[in-house]
C-alpha atoms as a PDB file:
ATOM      1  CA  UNK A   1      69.560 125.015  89.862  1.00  0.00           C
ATOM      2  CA  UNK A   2      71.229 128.169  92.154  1.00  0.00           C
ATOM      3  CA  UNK A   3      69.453 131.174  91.081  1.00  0.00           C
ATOM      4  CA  UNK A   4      72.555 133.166  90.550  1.00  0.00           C
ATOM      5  CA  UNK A   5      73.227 130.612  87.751  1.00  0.00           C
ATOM      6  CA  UNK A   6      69.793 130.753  86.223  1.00  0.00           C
ATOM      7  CA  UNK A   7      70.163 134.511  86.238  1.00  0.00           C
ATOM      8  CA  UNK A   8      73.409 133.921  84.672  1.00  0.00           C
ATOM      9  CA  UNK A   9      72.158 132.191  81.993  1.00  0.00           C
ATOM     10  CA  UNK A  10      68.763 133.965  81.381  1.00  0.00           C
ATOM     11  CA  UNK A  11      70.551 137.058  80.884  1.00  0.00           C
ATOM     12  CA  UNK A  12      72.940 135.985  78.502  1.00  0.00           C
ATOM     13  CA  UNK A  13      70.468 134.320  75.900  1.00  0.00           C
ATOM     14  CA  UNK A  14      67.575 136.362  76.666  1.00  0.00           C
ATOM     15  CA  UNK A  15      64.967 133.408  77.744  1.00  0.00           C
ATOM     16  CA  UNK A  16      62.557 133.740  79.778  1.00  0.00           C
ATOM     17  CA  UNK A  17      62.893 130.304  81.742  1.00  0.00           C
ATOM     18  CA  UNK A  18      64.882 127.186  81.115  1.00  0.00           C
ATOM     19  CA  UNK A  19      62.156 124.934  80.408  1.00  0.00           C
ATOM     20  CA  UNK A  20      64.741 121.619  81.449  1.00  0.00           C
ATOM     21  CA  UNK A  21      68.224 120.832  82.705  1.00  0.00           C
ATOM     22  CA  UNK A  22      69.746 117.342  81.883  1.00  0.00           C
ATOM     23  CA  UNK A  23      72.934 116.444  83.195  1.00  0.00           C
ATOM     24  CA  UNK A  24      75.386 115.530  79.914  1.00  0.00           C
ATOM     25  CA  UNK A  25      78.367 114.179  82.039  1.00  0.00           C
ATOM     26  CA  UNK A  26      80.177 114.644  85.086  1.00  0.00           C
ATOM     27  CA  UNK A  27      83.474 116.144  85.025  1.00  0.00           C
ATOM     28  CA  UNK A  28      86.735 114.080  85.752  1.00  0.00           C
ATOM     29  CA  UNK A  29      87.035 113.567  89.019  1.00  0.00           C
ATOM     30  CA  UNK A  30      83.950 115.168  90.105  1.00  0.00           C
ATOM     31  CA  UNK A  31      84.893 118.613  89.620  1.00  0.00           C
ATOM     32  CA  UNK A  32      81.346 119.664  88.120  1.00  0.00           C
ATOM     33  CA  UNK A  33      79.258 119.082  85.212  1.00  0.00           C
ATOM     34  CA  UNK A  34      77.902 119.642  82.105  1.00  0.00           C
ATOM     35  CA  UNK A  35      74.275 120.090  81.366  1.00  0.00           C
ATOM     36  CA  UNK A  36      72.287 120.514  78.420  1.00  0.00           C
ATOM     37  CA  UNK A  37      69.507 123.853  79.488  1.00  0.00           C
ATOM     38  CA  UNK A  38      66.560 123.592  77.106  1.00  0.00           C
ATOM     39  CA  UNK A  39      64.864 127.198  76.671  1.00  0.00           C
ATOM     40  CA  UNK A  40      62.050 129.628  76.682  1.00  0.00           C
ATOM     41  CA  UNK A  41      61.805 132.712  74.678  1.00  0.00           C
ATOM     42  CA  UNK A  42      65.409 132.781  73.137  1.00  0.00           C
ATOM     43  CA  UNK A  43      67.243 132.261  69.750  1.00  0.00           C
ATOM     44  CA  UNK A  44      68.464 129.348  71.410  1.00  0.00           C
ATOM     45  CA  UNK A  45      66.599 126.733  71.720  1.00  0.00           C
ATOM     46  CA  UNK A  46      69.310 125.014  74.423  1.00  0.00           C
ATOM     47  CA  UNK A  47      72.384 126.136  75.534  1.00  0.00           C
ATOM     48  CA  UNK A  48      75.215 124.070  77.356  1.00  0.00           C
ATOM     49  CA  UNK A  49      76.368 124.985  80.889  1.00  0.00           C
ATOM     50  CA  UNK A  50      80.009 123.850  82.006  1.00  0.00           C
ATOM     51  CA  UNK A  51      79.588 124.055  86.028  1.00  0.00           C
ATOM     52  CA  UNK A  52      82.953 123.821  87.257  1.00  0.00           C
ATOM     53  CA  UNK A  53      83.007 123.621  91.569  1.00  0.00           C
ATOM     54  CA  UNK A  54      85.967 122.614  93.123  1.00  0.00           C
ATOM     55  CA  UNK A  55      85.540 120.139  95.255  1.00  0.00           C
ATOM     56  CA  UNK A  56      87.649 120.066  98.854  1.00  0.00           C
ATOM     57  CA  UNK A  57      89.361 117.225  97.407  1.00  0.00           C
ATOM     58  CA  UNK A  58      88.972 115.338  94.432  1.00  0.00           C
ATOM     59  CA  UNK A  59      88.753 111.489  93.910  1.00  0.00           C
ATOM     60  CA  UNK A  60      90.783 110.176  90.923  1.00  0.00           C
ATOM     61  CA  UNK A  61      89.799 107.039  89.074  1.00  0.00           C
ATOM     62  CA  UNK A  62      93.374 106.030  88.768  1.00  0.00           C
ATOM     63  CA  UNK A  63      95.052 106.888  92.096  1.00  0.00           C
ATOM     64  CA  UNK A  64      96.705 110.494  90.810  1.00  0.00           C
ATOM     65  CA  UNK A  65      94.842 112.519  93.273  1.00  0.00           C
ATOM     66  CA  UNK A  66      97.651 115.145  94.567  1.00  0.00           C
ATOM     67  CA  UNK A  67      97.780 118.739  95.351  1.00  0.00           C
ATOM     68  CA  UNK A  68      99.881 119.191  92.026  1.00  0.00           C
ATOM     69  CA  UNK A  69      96.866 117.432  90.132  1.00  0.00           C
ATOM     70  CA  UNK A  70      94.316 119.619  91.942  1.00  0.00           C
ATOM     71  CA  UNK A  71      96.119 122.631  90.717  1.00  0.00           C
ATOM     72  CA  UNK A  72      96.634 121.120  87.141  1.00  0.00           C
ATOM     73  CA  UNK A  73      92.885 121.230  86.805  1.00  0.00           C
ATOM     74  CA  UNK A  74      92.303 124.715  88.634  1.00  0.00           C
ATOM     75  CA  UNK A  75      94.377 126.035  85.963  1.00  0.00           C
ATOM     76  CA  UNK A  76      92.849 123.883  82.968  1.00  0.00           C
ATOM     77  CA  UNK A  77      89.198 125.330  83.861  1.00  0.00           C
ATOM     78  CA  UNK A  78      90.884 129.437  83.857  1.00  0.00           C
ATOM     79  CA  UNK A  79      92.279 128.692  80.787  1.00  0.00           C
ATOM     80  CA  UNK A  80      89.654 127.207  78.859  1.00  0.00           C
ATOM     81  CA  UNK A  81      87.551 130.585  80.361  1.00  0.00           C
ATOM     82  CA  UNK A  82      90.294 131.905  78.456  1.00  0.00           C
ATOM     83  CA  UNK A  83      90.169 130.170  75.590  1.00  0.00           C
ATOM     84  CA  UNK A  84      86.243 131.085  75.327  1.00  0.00           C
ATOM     85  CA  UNK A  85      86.375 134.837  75.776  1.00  0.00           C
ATOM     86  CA  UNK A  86      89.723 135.352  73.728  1.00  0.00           C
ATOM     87  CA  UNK A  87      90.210 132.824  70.806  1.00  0.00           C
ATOM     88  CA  UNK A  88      87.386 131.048  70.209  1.00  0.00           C
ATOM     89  CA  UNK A  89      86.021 133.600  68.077  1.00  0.00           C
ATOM     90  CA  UNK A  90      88.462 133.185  65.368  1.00  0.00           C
ATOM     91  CA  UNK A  91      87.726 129.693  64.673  1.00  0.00           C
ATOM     92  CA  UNK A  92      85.811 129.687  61.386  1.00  0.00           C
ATOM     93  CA  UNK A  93      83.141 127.337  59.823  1.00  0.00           C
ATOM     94  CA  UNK A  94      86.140 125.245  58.519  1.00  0.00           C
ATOM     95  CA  UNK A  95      87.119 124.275  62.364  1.00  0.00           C
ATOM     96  CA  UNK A  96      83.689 124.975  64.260  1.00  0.00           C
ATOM     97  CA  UNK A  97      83.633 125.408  68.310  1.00  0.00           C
ATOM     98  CA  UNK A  98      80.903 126.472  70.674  1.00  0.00           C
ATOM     99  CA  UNK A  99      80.495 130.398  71.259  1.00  0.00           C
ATOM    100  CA  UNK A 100      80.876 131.447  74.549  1.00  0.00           C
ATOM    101  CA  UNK A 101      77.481 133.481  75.683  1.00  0.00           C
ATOM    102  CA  UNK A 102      78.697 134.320  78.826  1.00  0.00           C
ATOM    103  CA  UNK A 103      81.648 133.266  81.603  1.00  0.00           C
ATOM    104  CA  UNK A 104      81.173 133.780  85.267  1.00  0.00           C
ATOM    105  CA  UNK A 105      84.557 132.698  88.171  1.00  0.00           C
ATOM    106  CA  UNK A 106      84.306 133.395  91.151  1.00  0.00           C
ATOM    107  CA  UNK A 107      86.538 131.293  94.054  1.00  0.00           C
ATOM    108  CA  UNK A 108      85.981 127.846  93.273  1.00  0.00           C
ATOM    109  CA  UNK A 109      83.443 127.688  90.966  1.00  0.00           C
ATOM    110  CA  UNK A 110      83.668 128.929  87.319  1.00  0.00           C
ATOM    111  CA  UNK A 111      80.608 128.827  84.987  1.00  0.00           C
ATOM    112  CA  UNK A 112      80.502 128.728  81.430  1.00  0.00           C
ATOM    113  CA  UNK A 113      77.379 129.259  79.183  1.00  0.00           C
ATOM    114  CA  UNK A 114      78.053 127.791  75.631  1.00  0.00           C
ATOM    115  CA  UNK A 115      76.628 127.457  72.321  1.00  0.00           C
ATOM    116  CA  UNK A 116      75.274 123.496  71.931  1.00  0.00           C
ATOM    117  CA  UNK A 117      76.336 121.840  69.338  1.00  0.00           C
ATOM    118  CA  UNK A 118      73.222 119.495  68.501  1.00  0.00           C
ATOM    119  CA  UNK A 119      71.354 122.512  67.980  1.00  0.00           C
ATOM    120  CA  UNK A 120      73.886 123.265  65.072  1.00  0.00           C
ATOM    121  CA  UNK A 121      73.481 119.964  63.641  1.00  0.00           C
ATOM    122  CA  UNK A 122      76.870 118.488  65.007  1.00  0.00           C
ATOM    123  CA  UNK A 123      74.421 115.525  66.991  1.00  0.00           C
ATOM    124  CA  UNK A 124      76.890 112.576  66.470  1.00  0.00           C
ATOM    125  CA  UNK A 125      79.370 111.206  68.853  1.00  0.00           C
ATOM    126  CA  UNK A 126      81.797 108.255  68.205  1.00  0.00           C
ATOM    127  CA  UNK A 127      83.380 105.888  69.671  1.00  0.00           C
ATOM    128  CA  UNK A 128      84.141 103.713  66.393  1.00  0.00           C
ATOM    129  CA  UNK A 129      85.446 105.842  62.870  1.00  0.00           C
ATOM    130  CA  UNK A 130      85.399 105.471  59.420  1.00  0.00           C
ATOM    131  CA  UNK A 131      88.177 106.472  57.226  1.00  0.00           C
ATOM    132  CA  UNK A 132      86.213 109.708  56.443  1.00  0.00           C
ATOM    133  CA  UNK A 133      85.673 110.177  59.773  1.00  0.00           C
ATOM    134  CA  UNK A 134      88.827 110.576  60.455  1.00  0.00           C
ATOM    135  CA  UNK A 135      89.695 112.605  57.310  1.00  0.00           C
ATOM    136  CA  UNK A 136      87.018 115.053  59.042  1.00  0.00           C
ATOM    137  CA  UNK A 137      88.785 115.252  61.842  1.00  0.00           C
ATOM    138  CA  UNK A 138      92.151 115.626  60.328  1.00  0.00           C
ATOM    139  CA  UNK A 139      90.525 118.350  58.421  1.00  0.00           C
ATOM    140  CA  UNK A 140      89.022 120.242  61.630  1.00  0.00           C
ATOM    141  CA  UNK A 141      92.909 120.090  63.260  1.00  0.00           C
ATOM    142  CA  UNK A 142      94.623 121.445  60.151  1.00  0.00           C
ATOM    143  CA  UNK A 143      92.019 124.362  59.714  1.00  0.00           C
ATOM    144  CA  UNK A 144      92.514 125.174  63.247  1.00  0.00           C
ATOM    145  CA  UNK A 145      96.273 124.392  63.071  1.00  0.00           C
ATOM    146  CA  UNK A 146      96.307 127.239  60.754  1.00  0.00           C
ATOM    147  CA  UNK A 147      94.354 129.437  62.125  1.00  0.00           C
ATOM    148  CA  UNK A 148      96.500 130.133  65.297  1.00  0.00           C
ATOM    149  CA  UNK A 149     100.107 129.122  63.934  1.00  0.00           C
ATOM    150  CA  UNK A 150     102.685 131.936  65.208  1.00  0.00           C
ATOM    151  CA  UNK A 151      99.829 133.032  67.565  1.00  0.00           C
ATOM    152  CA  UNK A 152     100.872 133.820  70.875  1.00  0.00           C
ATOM    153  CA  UNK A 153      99.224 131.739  74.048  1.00  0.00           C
ATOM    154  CA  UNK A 154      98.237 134.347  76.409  1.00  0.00           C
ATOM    155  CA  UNK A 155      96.247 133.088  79.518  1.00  0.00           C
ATOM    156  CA  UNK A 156      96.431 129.852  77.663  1.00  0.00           C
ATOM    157  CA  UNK A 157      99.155 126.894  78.540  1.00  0.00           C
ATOM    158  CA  UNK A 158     102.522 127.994  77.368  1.00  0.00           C
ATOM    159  CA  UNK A 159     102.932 124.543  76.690  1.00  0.00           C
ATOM    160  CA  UNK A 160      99.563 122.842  75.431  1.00  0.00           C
ATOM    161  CA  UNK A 161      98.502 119.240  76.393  1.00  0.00           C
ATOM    162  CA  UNK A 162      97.481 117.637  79.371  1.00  0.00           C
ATOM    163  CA  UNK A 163     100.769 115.397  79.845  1.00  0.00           C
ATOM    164  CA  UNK A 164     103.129 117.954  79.112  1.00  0.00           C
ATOM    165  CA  UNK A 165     106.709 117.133  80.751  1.00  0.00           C
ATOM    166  CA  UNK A 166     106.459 119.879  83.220  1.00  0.00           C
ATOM    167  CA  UNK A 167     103.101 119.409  84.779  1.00  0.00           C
ATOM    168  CA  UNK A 168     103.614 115.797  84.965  1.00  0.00           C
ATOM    169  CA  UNK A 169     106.672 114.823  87.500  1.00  0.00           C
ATOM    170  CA  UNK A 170     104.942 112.348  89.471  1.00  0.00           C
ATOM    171  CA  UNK A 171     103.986 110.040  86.335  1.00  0.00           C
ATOM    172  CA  UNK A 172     107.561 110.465  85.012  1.00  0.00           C
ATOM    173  CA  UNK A 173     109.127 109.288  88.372  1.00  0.00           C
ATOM    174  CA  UNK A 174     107.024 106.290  88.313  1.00  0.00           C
ATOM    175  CA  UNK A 175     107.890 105.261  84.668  1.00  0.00           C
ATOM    176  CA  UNK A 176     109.821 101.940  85.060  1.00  0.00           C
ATOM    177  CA  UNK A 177     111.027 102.503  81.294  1.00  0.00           C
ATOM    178  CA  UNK A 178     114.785 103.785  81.787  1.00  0.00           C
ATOM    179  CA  UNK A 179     115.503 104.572  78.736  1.00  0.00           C
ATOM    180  CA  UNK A 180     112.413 106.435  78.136  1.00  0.00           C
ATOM    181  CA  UNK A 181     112.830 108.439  81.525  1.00  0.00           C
ATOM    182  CA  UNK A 182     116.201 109.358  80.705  1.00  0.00           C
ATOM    183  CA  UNK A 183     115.104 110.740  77.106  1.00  0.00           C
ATOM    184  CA  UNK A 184     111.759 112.591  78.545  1.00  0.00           C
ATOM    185  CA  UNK A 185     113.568 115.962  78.642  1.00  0.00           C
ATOM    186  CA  UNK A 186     115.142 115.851  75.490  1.00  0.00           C
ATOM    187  CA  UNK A 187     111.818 115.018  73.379  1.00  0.00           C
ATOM    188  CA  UNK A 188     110.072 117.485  74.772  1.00  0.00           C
ATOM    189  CA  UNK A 189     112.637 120.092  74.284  1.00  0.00           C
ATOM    190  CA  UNK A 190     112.477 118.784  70.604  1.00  0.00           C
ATOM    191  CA  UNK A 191     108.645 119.857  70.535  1.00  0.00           C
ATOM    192  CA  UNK A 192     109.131 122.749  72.625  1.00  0.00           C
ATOM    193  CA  UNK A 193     112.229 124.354  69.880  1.00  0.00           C
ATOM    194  CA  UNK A 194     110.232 123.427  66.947  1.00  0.00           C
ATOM    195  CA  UNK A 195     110.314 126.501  64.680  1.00  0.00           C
ATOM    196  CA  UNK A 196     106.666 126.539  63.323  1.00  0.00           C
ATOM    197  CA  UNK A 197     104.604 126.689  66.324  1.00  0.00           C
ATOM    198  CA  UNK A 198     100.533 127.316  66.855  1.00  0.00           C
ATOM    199  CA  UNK A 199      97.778 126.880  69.496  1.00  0.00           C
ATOM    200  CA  UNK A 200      97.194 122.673  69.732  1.00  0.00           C
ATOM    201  CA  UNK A 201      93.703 121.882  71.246  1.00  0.00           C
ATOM    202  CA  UNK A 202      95.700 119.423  73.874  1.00  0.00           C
ATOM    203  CA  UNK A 203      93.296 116.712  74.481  1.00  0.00           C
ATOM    204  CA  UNK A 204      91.871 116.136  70.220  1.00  0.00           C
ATOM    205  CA  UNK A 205      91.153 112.601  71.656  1.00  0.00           C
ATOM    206  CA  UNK A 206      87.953 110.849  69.231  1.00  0.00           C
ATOM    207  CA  UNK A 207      85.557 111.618  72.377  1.00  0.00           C
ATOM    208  CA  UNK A 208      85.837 115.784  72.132  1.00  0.00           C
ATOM    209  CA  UNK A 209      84.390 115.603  68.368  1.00  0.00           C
ATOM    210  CA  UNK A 210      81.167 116.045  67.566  1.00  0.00           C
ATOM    211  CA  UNK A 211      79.834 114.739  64.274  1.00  0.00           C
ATOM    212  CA  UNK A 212      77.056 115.786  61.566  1.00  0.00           C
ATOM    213  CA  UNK A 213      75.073 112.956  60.269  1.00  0.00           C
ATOM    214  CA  UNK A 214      75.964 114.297  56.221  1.00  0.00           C
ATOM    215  CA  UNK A 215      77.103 111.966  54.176  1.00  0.00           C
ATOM    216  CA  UNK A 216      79.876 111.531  51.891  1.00  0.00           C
ATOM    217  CA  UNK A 217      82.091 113.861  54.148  1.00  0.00           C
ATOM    218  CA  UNK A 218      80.953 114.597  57.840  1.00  0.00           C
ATOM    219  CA  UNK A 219      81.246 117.890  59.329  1.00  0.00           C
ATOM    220  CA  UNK A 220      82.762 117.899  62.873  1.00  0.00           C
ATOM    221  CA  UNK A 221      83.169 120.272  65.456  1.00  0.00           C
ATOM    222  CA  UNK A 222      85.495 120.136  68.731  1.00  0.00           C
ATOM    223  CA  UNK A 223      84.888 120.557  72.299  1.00  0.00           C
ATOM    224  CA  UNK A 224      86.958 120.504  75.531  1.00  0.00           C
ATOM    225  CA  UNK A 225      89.850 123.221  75.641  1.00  0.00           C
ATOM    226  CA  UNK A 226      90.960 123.181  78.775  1.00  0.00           C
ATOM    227  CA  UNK A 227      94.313 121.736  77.604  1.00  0.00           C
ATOM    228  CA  UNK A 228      95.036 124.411  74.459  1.00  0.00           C
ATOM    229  CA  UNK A 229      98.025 125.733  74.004  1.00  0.00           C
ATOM    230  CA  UNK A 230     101.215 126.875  71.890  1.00  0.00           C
ATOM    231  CA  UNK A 231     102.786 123.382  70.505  1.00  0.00           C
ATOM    232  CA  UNK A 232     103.411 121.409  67.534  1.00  0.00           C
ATOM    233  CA  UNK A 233     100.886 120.276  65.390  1.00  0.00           C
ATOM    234  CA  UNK A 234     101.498 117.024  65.729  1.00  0.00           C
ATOM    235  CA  UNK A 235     101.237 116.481  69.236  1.00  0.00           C
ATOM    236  CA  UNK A 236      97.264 117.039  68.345  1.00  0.00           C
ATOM    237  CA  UNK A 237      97.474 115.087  65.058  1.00  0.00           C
ATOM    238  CA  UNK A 238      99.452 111.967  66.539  1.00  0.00           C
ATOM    239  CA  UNK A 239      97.469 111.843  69.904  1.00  0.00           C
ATOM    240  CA  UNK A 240      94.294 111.527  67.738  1.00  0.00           C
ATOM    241  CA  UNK A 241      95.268 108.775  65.980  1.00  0.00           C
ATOM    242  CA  UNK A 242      95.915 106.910  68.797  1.00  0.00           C
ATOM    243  CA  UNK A 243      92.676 107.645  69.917  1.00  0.00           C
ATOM    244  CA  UNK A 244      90.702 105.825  67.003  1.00  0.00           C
ATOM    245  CA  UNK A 245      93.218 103.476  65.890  1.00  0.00           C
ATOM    246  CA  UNK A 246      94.097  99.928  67.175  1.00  0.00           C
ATOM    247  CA  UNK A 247      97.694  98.626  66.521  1.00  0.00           C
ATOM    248  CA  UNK A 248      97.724  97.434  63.449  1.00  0.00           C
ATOM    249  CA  UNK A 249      95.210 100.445  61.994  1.00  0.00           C
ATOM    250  CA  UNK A 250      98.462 102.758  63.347  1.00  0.00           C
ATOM    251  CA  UNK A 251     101.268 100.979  61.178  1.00  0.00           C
ATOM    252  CA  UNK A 252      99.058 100.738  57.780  1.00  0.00           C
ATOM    253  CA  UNK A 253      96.988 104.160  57.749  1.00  0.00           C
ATOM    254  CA  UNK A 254      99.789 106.109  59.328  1.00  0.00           C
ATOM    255  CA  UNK A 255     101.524 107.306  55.693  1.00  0.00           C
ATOM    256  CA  UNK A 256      98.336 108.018  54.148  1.00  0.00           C
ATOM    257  CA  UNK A 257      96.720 109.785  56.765  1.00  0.00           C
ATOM    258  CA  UNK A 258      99.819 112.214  57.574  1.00  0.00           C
ATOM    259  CA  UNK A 259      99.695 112.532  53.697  1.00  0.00           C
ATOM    260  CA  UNK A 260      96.209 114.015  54.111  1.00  0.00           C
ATOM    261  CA  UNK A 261      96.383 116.143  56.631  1.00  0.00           C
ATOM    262  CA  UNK A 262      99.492 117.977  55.610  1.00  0.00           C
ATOM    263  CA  UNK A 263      97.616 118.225  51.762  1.00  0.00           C
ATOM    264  CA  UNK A 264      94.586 119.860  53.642  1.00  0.00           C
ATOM    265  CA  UNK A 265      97.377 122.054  56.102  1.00  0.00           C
ATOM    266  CA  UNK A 266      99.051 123.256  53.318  1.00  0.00           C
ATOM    267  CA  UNK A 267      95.698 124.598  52.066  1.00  0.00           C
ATOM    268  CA  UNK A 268      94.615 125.800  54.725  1.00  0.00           C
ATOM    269  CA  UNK A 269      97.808 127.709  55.950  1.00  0.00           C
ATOM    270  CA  UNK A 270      97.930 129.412  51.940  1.00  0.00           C
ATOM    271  CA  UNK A 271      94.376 130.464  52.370  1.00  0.00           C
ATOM    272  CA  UNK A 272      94.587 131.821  56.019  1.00  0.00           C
ATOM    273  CA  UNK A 273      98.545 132.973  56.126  1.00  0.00           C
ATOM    274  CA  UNK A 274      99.812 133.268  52.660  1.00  0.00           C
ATOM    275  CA  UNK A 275     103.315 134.178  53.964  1.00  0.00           C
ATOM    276  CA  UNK A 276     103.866 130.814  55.262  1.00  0.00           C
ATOM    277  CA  UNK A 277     106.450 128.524  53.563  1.00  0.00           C
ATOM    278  CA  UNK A 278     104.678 125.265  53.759  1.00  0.00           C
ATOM    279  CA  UNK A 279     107.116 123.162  52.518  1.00  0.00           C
ATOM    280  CA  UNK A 280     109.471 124.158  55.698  1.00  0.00           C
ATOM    281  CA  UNK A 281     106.547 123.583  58.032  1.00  0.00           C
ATOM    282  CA  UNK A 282     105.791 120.138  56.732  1.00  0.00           C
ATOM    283  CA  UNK A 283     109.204 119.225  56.461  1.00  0.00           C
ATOM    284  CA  UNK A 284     109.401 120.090  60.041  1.00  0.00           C
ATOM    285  CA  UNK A 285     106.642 118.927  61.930  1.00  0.00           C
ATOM    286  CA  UNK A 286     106.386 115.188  59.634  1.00  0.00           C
ATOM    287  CA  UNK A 287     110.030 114.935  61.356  1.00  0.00           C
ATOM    288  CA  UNK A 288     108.483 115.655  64.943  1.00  0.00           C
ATOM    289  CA  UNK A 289     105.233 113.148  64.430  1.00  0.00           C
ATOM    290  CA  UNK A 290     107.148 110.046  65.784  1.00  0.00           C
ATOM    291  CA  UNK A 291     108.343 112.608  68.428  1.00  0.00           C
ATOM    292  CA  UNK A 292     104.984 113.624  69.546  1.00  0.00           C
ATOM    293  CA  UNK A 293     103.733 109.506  69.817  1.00  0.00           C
ATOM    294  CA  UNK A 294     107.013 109.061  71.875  1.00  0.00           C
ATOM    295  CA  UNK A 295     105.836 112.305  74.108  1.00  0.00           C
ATOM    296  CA  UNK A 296     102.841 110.757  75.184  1.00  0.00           C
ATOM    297  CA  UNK A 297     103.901 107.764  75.004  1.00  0.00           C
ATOM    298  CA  UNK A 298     106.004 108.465  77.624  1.00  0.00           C
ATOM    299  CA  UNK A 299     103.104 110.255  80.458  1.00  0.00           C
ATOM    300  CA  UNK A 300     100.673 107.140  79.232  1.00  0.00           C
ATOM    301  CA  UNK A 301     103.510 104.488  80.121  1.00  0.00           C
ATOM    302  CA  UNK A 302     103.833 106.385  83.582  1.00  0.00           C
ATOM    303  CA  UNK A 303     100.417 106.747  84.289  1.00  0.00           C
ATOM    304  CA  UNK A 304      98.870 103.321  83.221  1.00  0.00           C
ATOM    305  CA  UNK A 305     101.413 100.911  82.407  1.00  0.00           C
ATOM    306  CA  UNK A 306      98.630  98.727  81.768  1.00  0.00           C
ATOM    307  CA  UNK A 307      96.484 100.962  79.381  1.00  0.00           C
ATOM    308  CA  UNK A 308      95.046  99.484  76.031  1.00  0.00           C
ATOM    309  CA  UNK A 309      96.981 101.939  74.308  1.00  0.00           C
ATOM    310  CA  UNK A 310     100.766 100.487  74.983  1.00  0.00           C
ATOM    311  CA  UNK A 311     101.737  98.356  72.327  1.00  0.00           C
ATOM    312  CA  UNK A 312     104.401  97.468  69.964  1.00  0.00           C
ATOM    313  CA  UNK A 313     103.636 100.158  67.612  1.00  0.00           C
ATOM    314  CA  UNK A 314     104.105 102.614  70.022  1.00  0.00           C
ATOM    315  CA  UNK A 315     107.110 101.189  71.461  1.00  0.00           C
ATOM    316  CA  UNK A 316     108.774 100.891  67.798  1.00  0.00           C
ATOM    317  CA  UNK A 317     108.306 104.316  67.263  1.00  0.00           C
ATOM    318  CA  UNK A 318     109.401 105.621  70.806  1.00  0.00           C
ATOM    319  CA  UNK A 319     112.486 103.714  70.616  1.00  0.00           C
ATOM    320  CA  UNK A 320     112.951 104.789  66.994  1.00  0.00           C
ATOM    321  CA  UNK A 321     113.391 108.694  68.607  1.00  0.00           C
ATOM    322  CA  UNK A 322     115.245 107.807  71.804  1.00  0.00           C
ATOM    323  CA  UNK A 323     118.111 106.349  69.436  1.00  0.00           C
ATOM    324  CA  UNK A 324     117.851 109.154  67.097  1.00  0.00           C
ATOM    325  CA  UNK A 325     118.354 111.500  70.627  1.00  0.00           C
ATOM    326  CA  UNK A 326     121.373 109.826  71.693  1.00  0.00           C
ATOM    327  CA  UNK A 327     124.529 111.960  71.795  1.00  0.00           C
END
């Protein structure tokens, strides 16, 4: 490890050395890494480091690899610096993150020293749910949902999510689906005018929660922000789902689950911002869920026209808000 990173990190926990480094995962597109520092002499008995370094030119797994992407991801890594220094704090037990312990950027490489997760119990990662699983996770988006709804997005993305319309021109040029092309502007403009609007994670894909091993009810916690920003609740809520659900798992759970989250939002928005009416927000944003699965709907069919993720379901809903949009 460079020693100006060591020093980095000894000086914000206080160790005296970092005993061992293992290498968590490589970032997308080789743009750094993520390592798990186990430590000497500190309160912490690991930390994480996120090592972002640029590289000269980056190697996408799917072909995107343009100077717009490049800068997509420049600005993804400031932001989630951001995110650390600035917001994280006020997420509460109810919608745990890591803490930030320290954030160094310099040109092309941007370090970030974080609280790990396993160490706070949250040792679990999934890759197949149960329905409590999910009701955890619906749980940790509506807590946060109301945490930051009416906040303002400084340094963050004014529009949050990684396929957001305007960062995404190539994929929408390539979409084959007419229709869909032609209706792009006007469903995002639909989530963009939305009147109740708060910070969305941005990528609240299965993969960036972390799980406790308690049982009835898991605990989770969330991870990745490089995406956050001010949007619609349900671009978070409606891009998870698709995350952890197959086709048929979409059509059956989708009432209940909506009916769960908004029970837990409105909670959570009386406790945090009692001057919130709650019906209006839930009026509004269950009108914009179909909305926000057409959104994405629309990068993913772009992107990967083949993905595992484009099927009828998806379709019936997208097509269900591109008739509702005509004039």
């Amino acid at each position: 490890m460079q020693a100006a990173i060591a020093n980095t990190v000894l000086s914000a926990t206080g160790a005296q050395t970092i005993r061992n480094a293992t290498v968590i995962q490589s970032l997308w597109s080789g743009y750094g890494e993520i390592v798990r520092l186990e430590l000497e002499g500190s309160t912490h008995p690991s930390v994480i480091l996120k090592h972002v370094k640029l590289p000269e030119a980056g190697s996408h797994p799917r072909g995107w690899n343009t100077g717009r992407s490049h800068q997509r991801k420049i600005r993804s890594y400031q932001v989630e610096a951001h995110w650390y220094q600035d917001y994280a704090g006020r997420c509460d037990a109810a919608c745990p993150v890591p803490s930030c312990l320290a954030v160094s950027a310099r040109e092309n490489e941007t370090i970030l020293v974080l609280t790990d997760l396993d160490a706070a119990g949250f040792i679990l990662r999934k890759d197949r749910v149960t329905v409590e699983d999910i009701h955890a996770c619906l749980d940790w988006l509506a807590s946060f949902h109301a945490t930051f709804l009416n906040s303002p997005a400084a340094g963050l993305w004014q529009c949050g999510s990684y396929w957001h319309l305007d960062t995404r021109p190539d994929e929408l040029a390539a979409l084959e689906d007419v229709a869909l092309r032609e209706a792009a502007p006007l469903i995002d403009r639909q989530l963009r005018q939305c009147h109740f609007q708060t910070l969305v994670h941005g990528d609240a894909k299965l993969a960036n929660f972390c799980f406790t091993g308690d049982a009835p009810q898991p605990g989770v916690a969330a991870v990745d922000f490089q995406y956050v920003g001010q949007g619609c609740g349900m671009k978070d809520v409606a891009y998870f789902l698709g995350s952890c659900l197959q086709e048929e798992e979409c059509e059956a759970l989708e009432a209940p689950l909506l009916n769960y989250y908004f029970s837990r939002l409105g909670q959570r928005v009386a406790e945090k911002q009692p001057g919130v009416d709650t019906t209006a927000l839930e009026s509004e944003w269950r009108g914009l869920y179909d909305v926000a699965w057409a959104d994405f709907h629309r990068f993913l069919k772009g992107w990967s026209p083949g993905h595992w993720k484009i099927n009828s379901y998806s379709e019936r809903l997208t097509r269900r808000v591109i008739e509702r949009l005509k004039p």
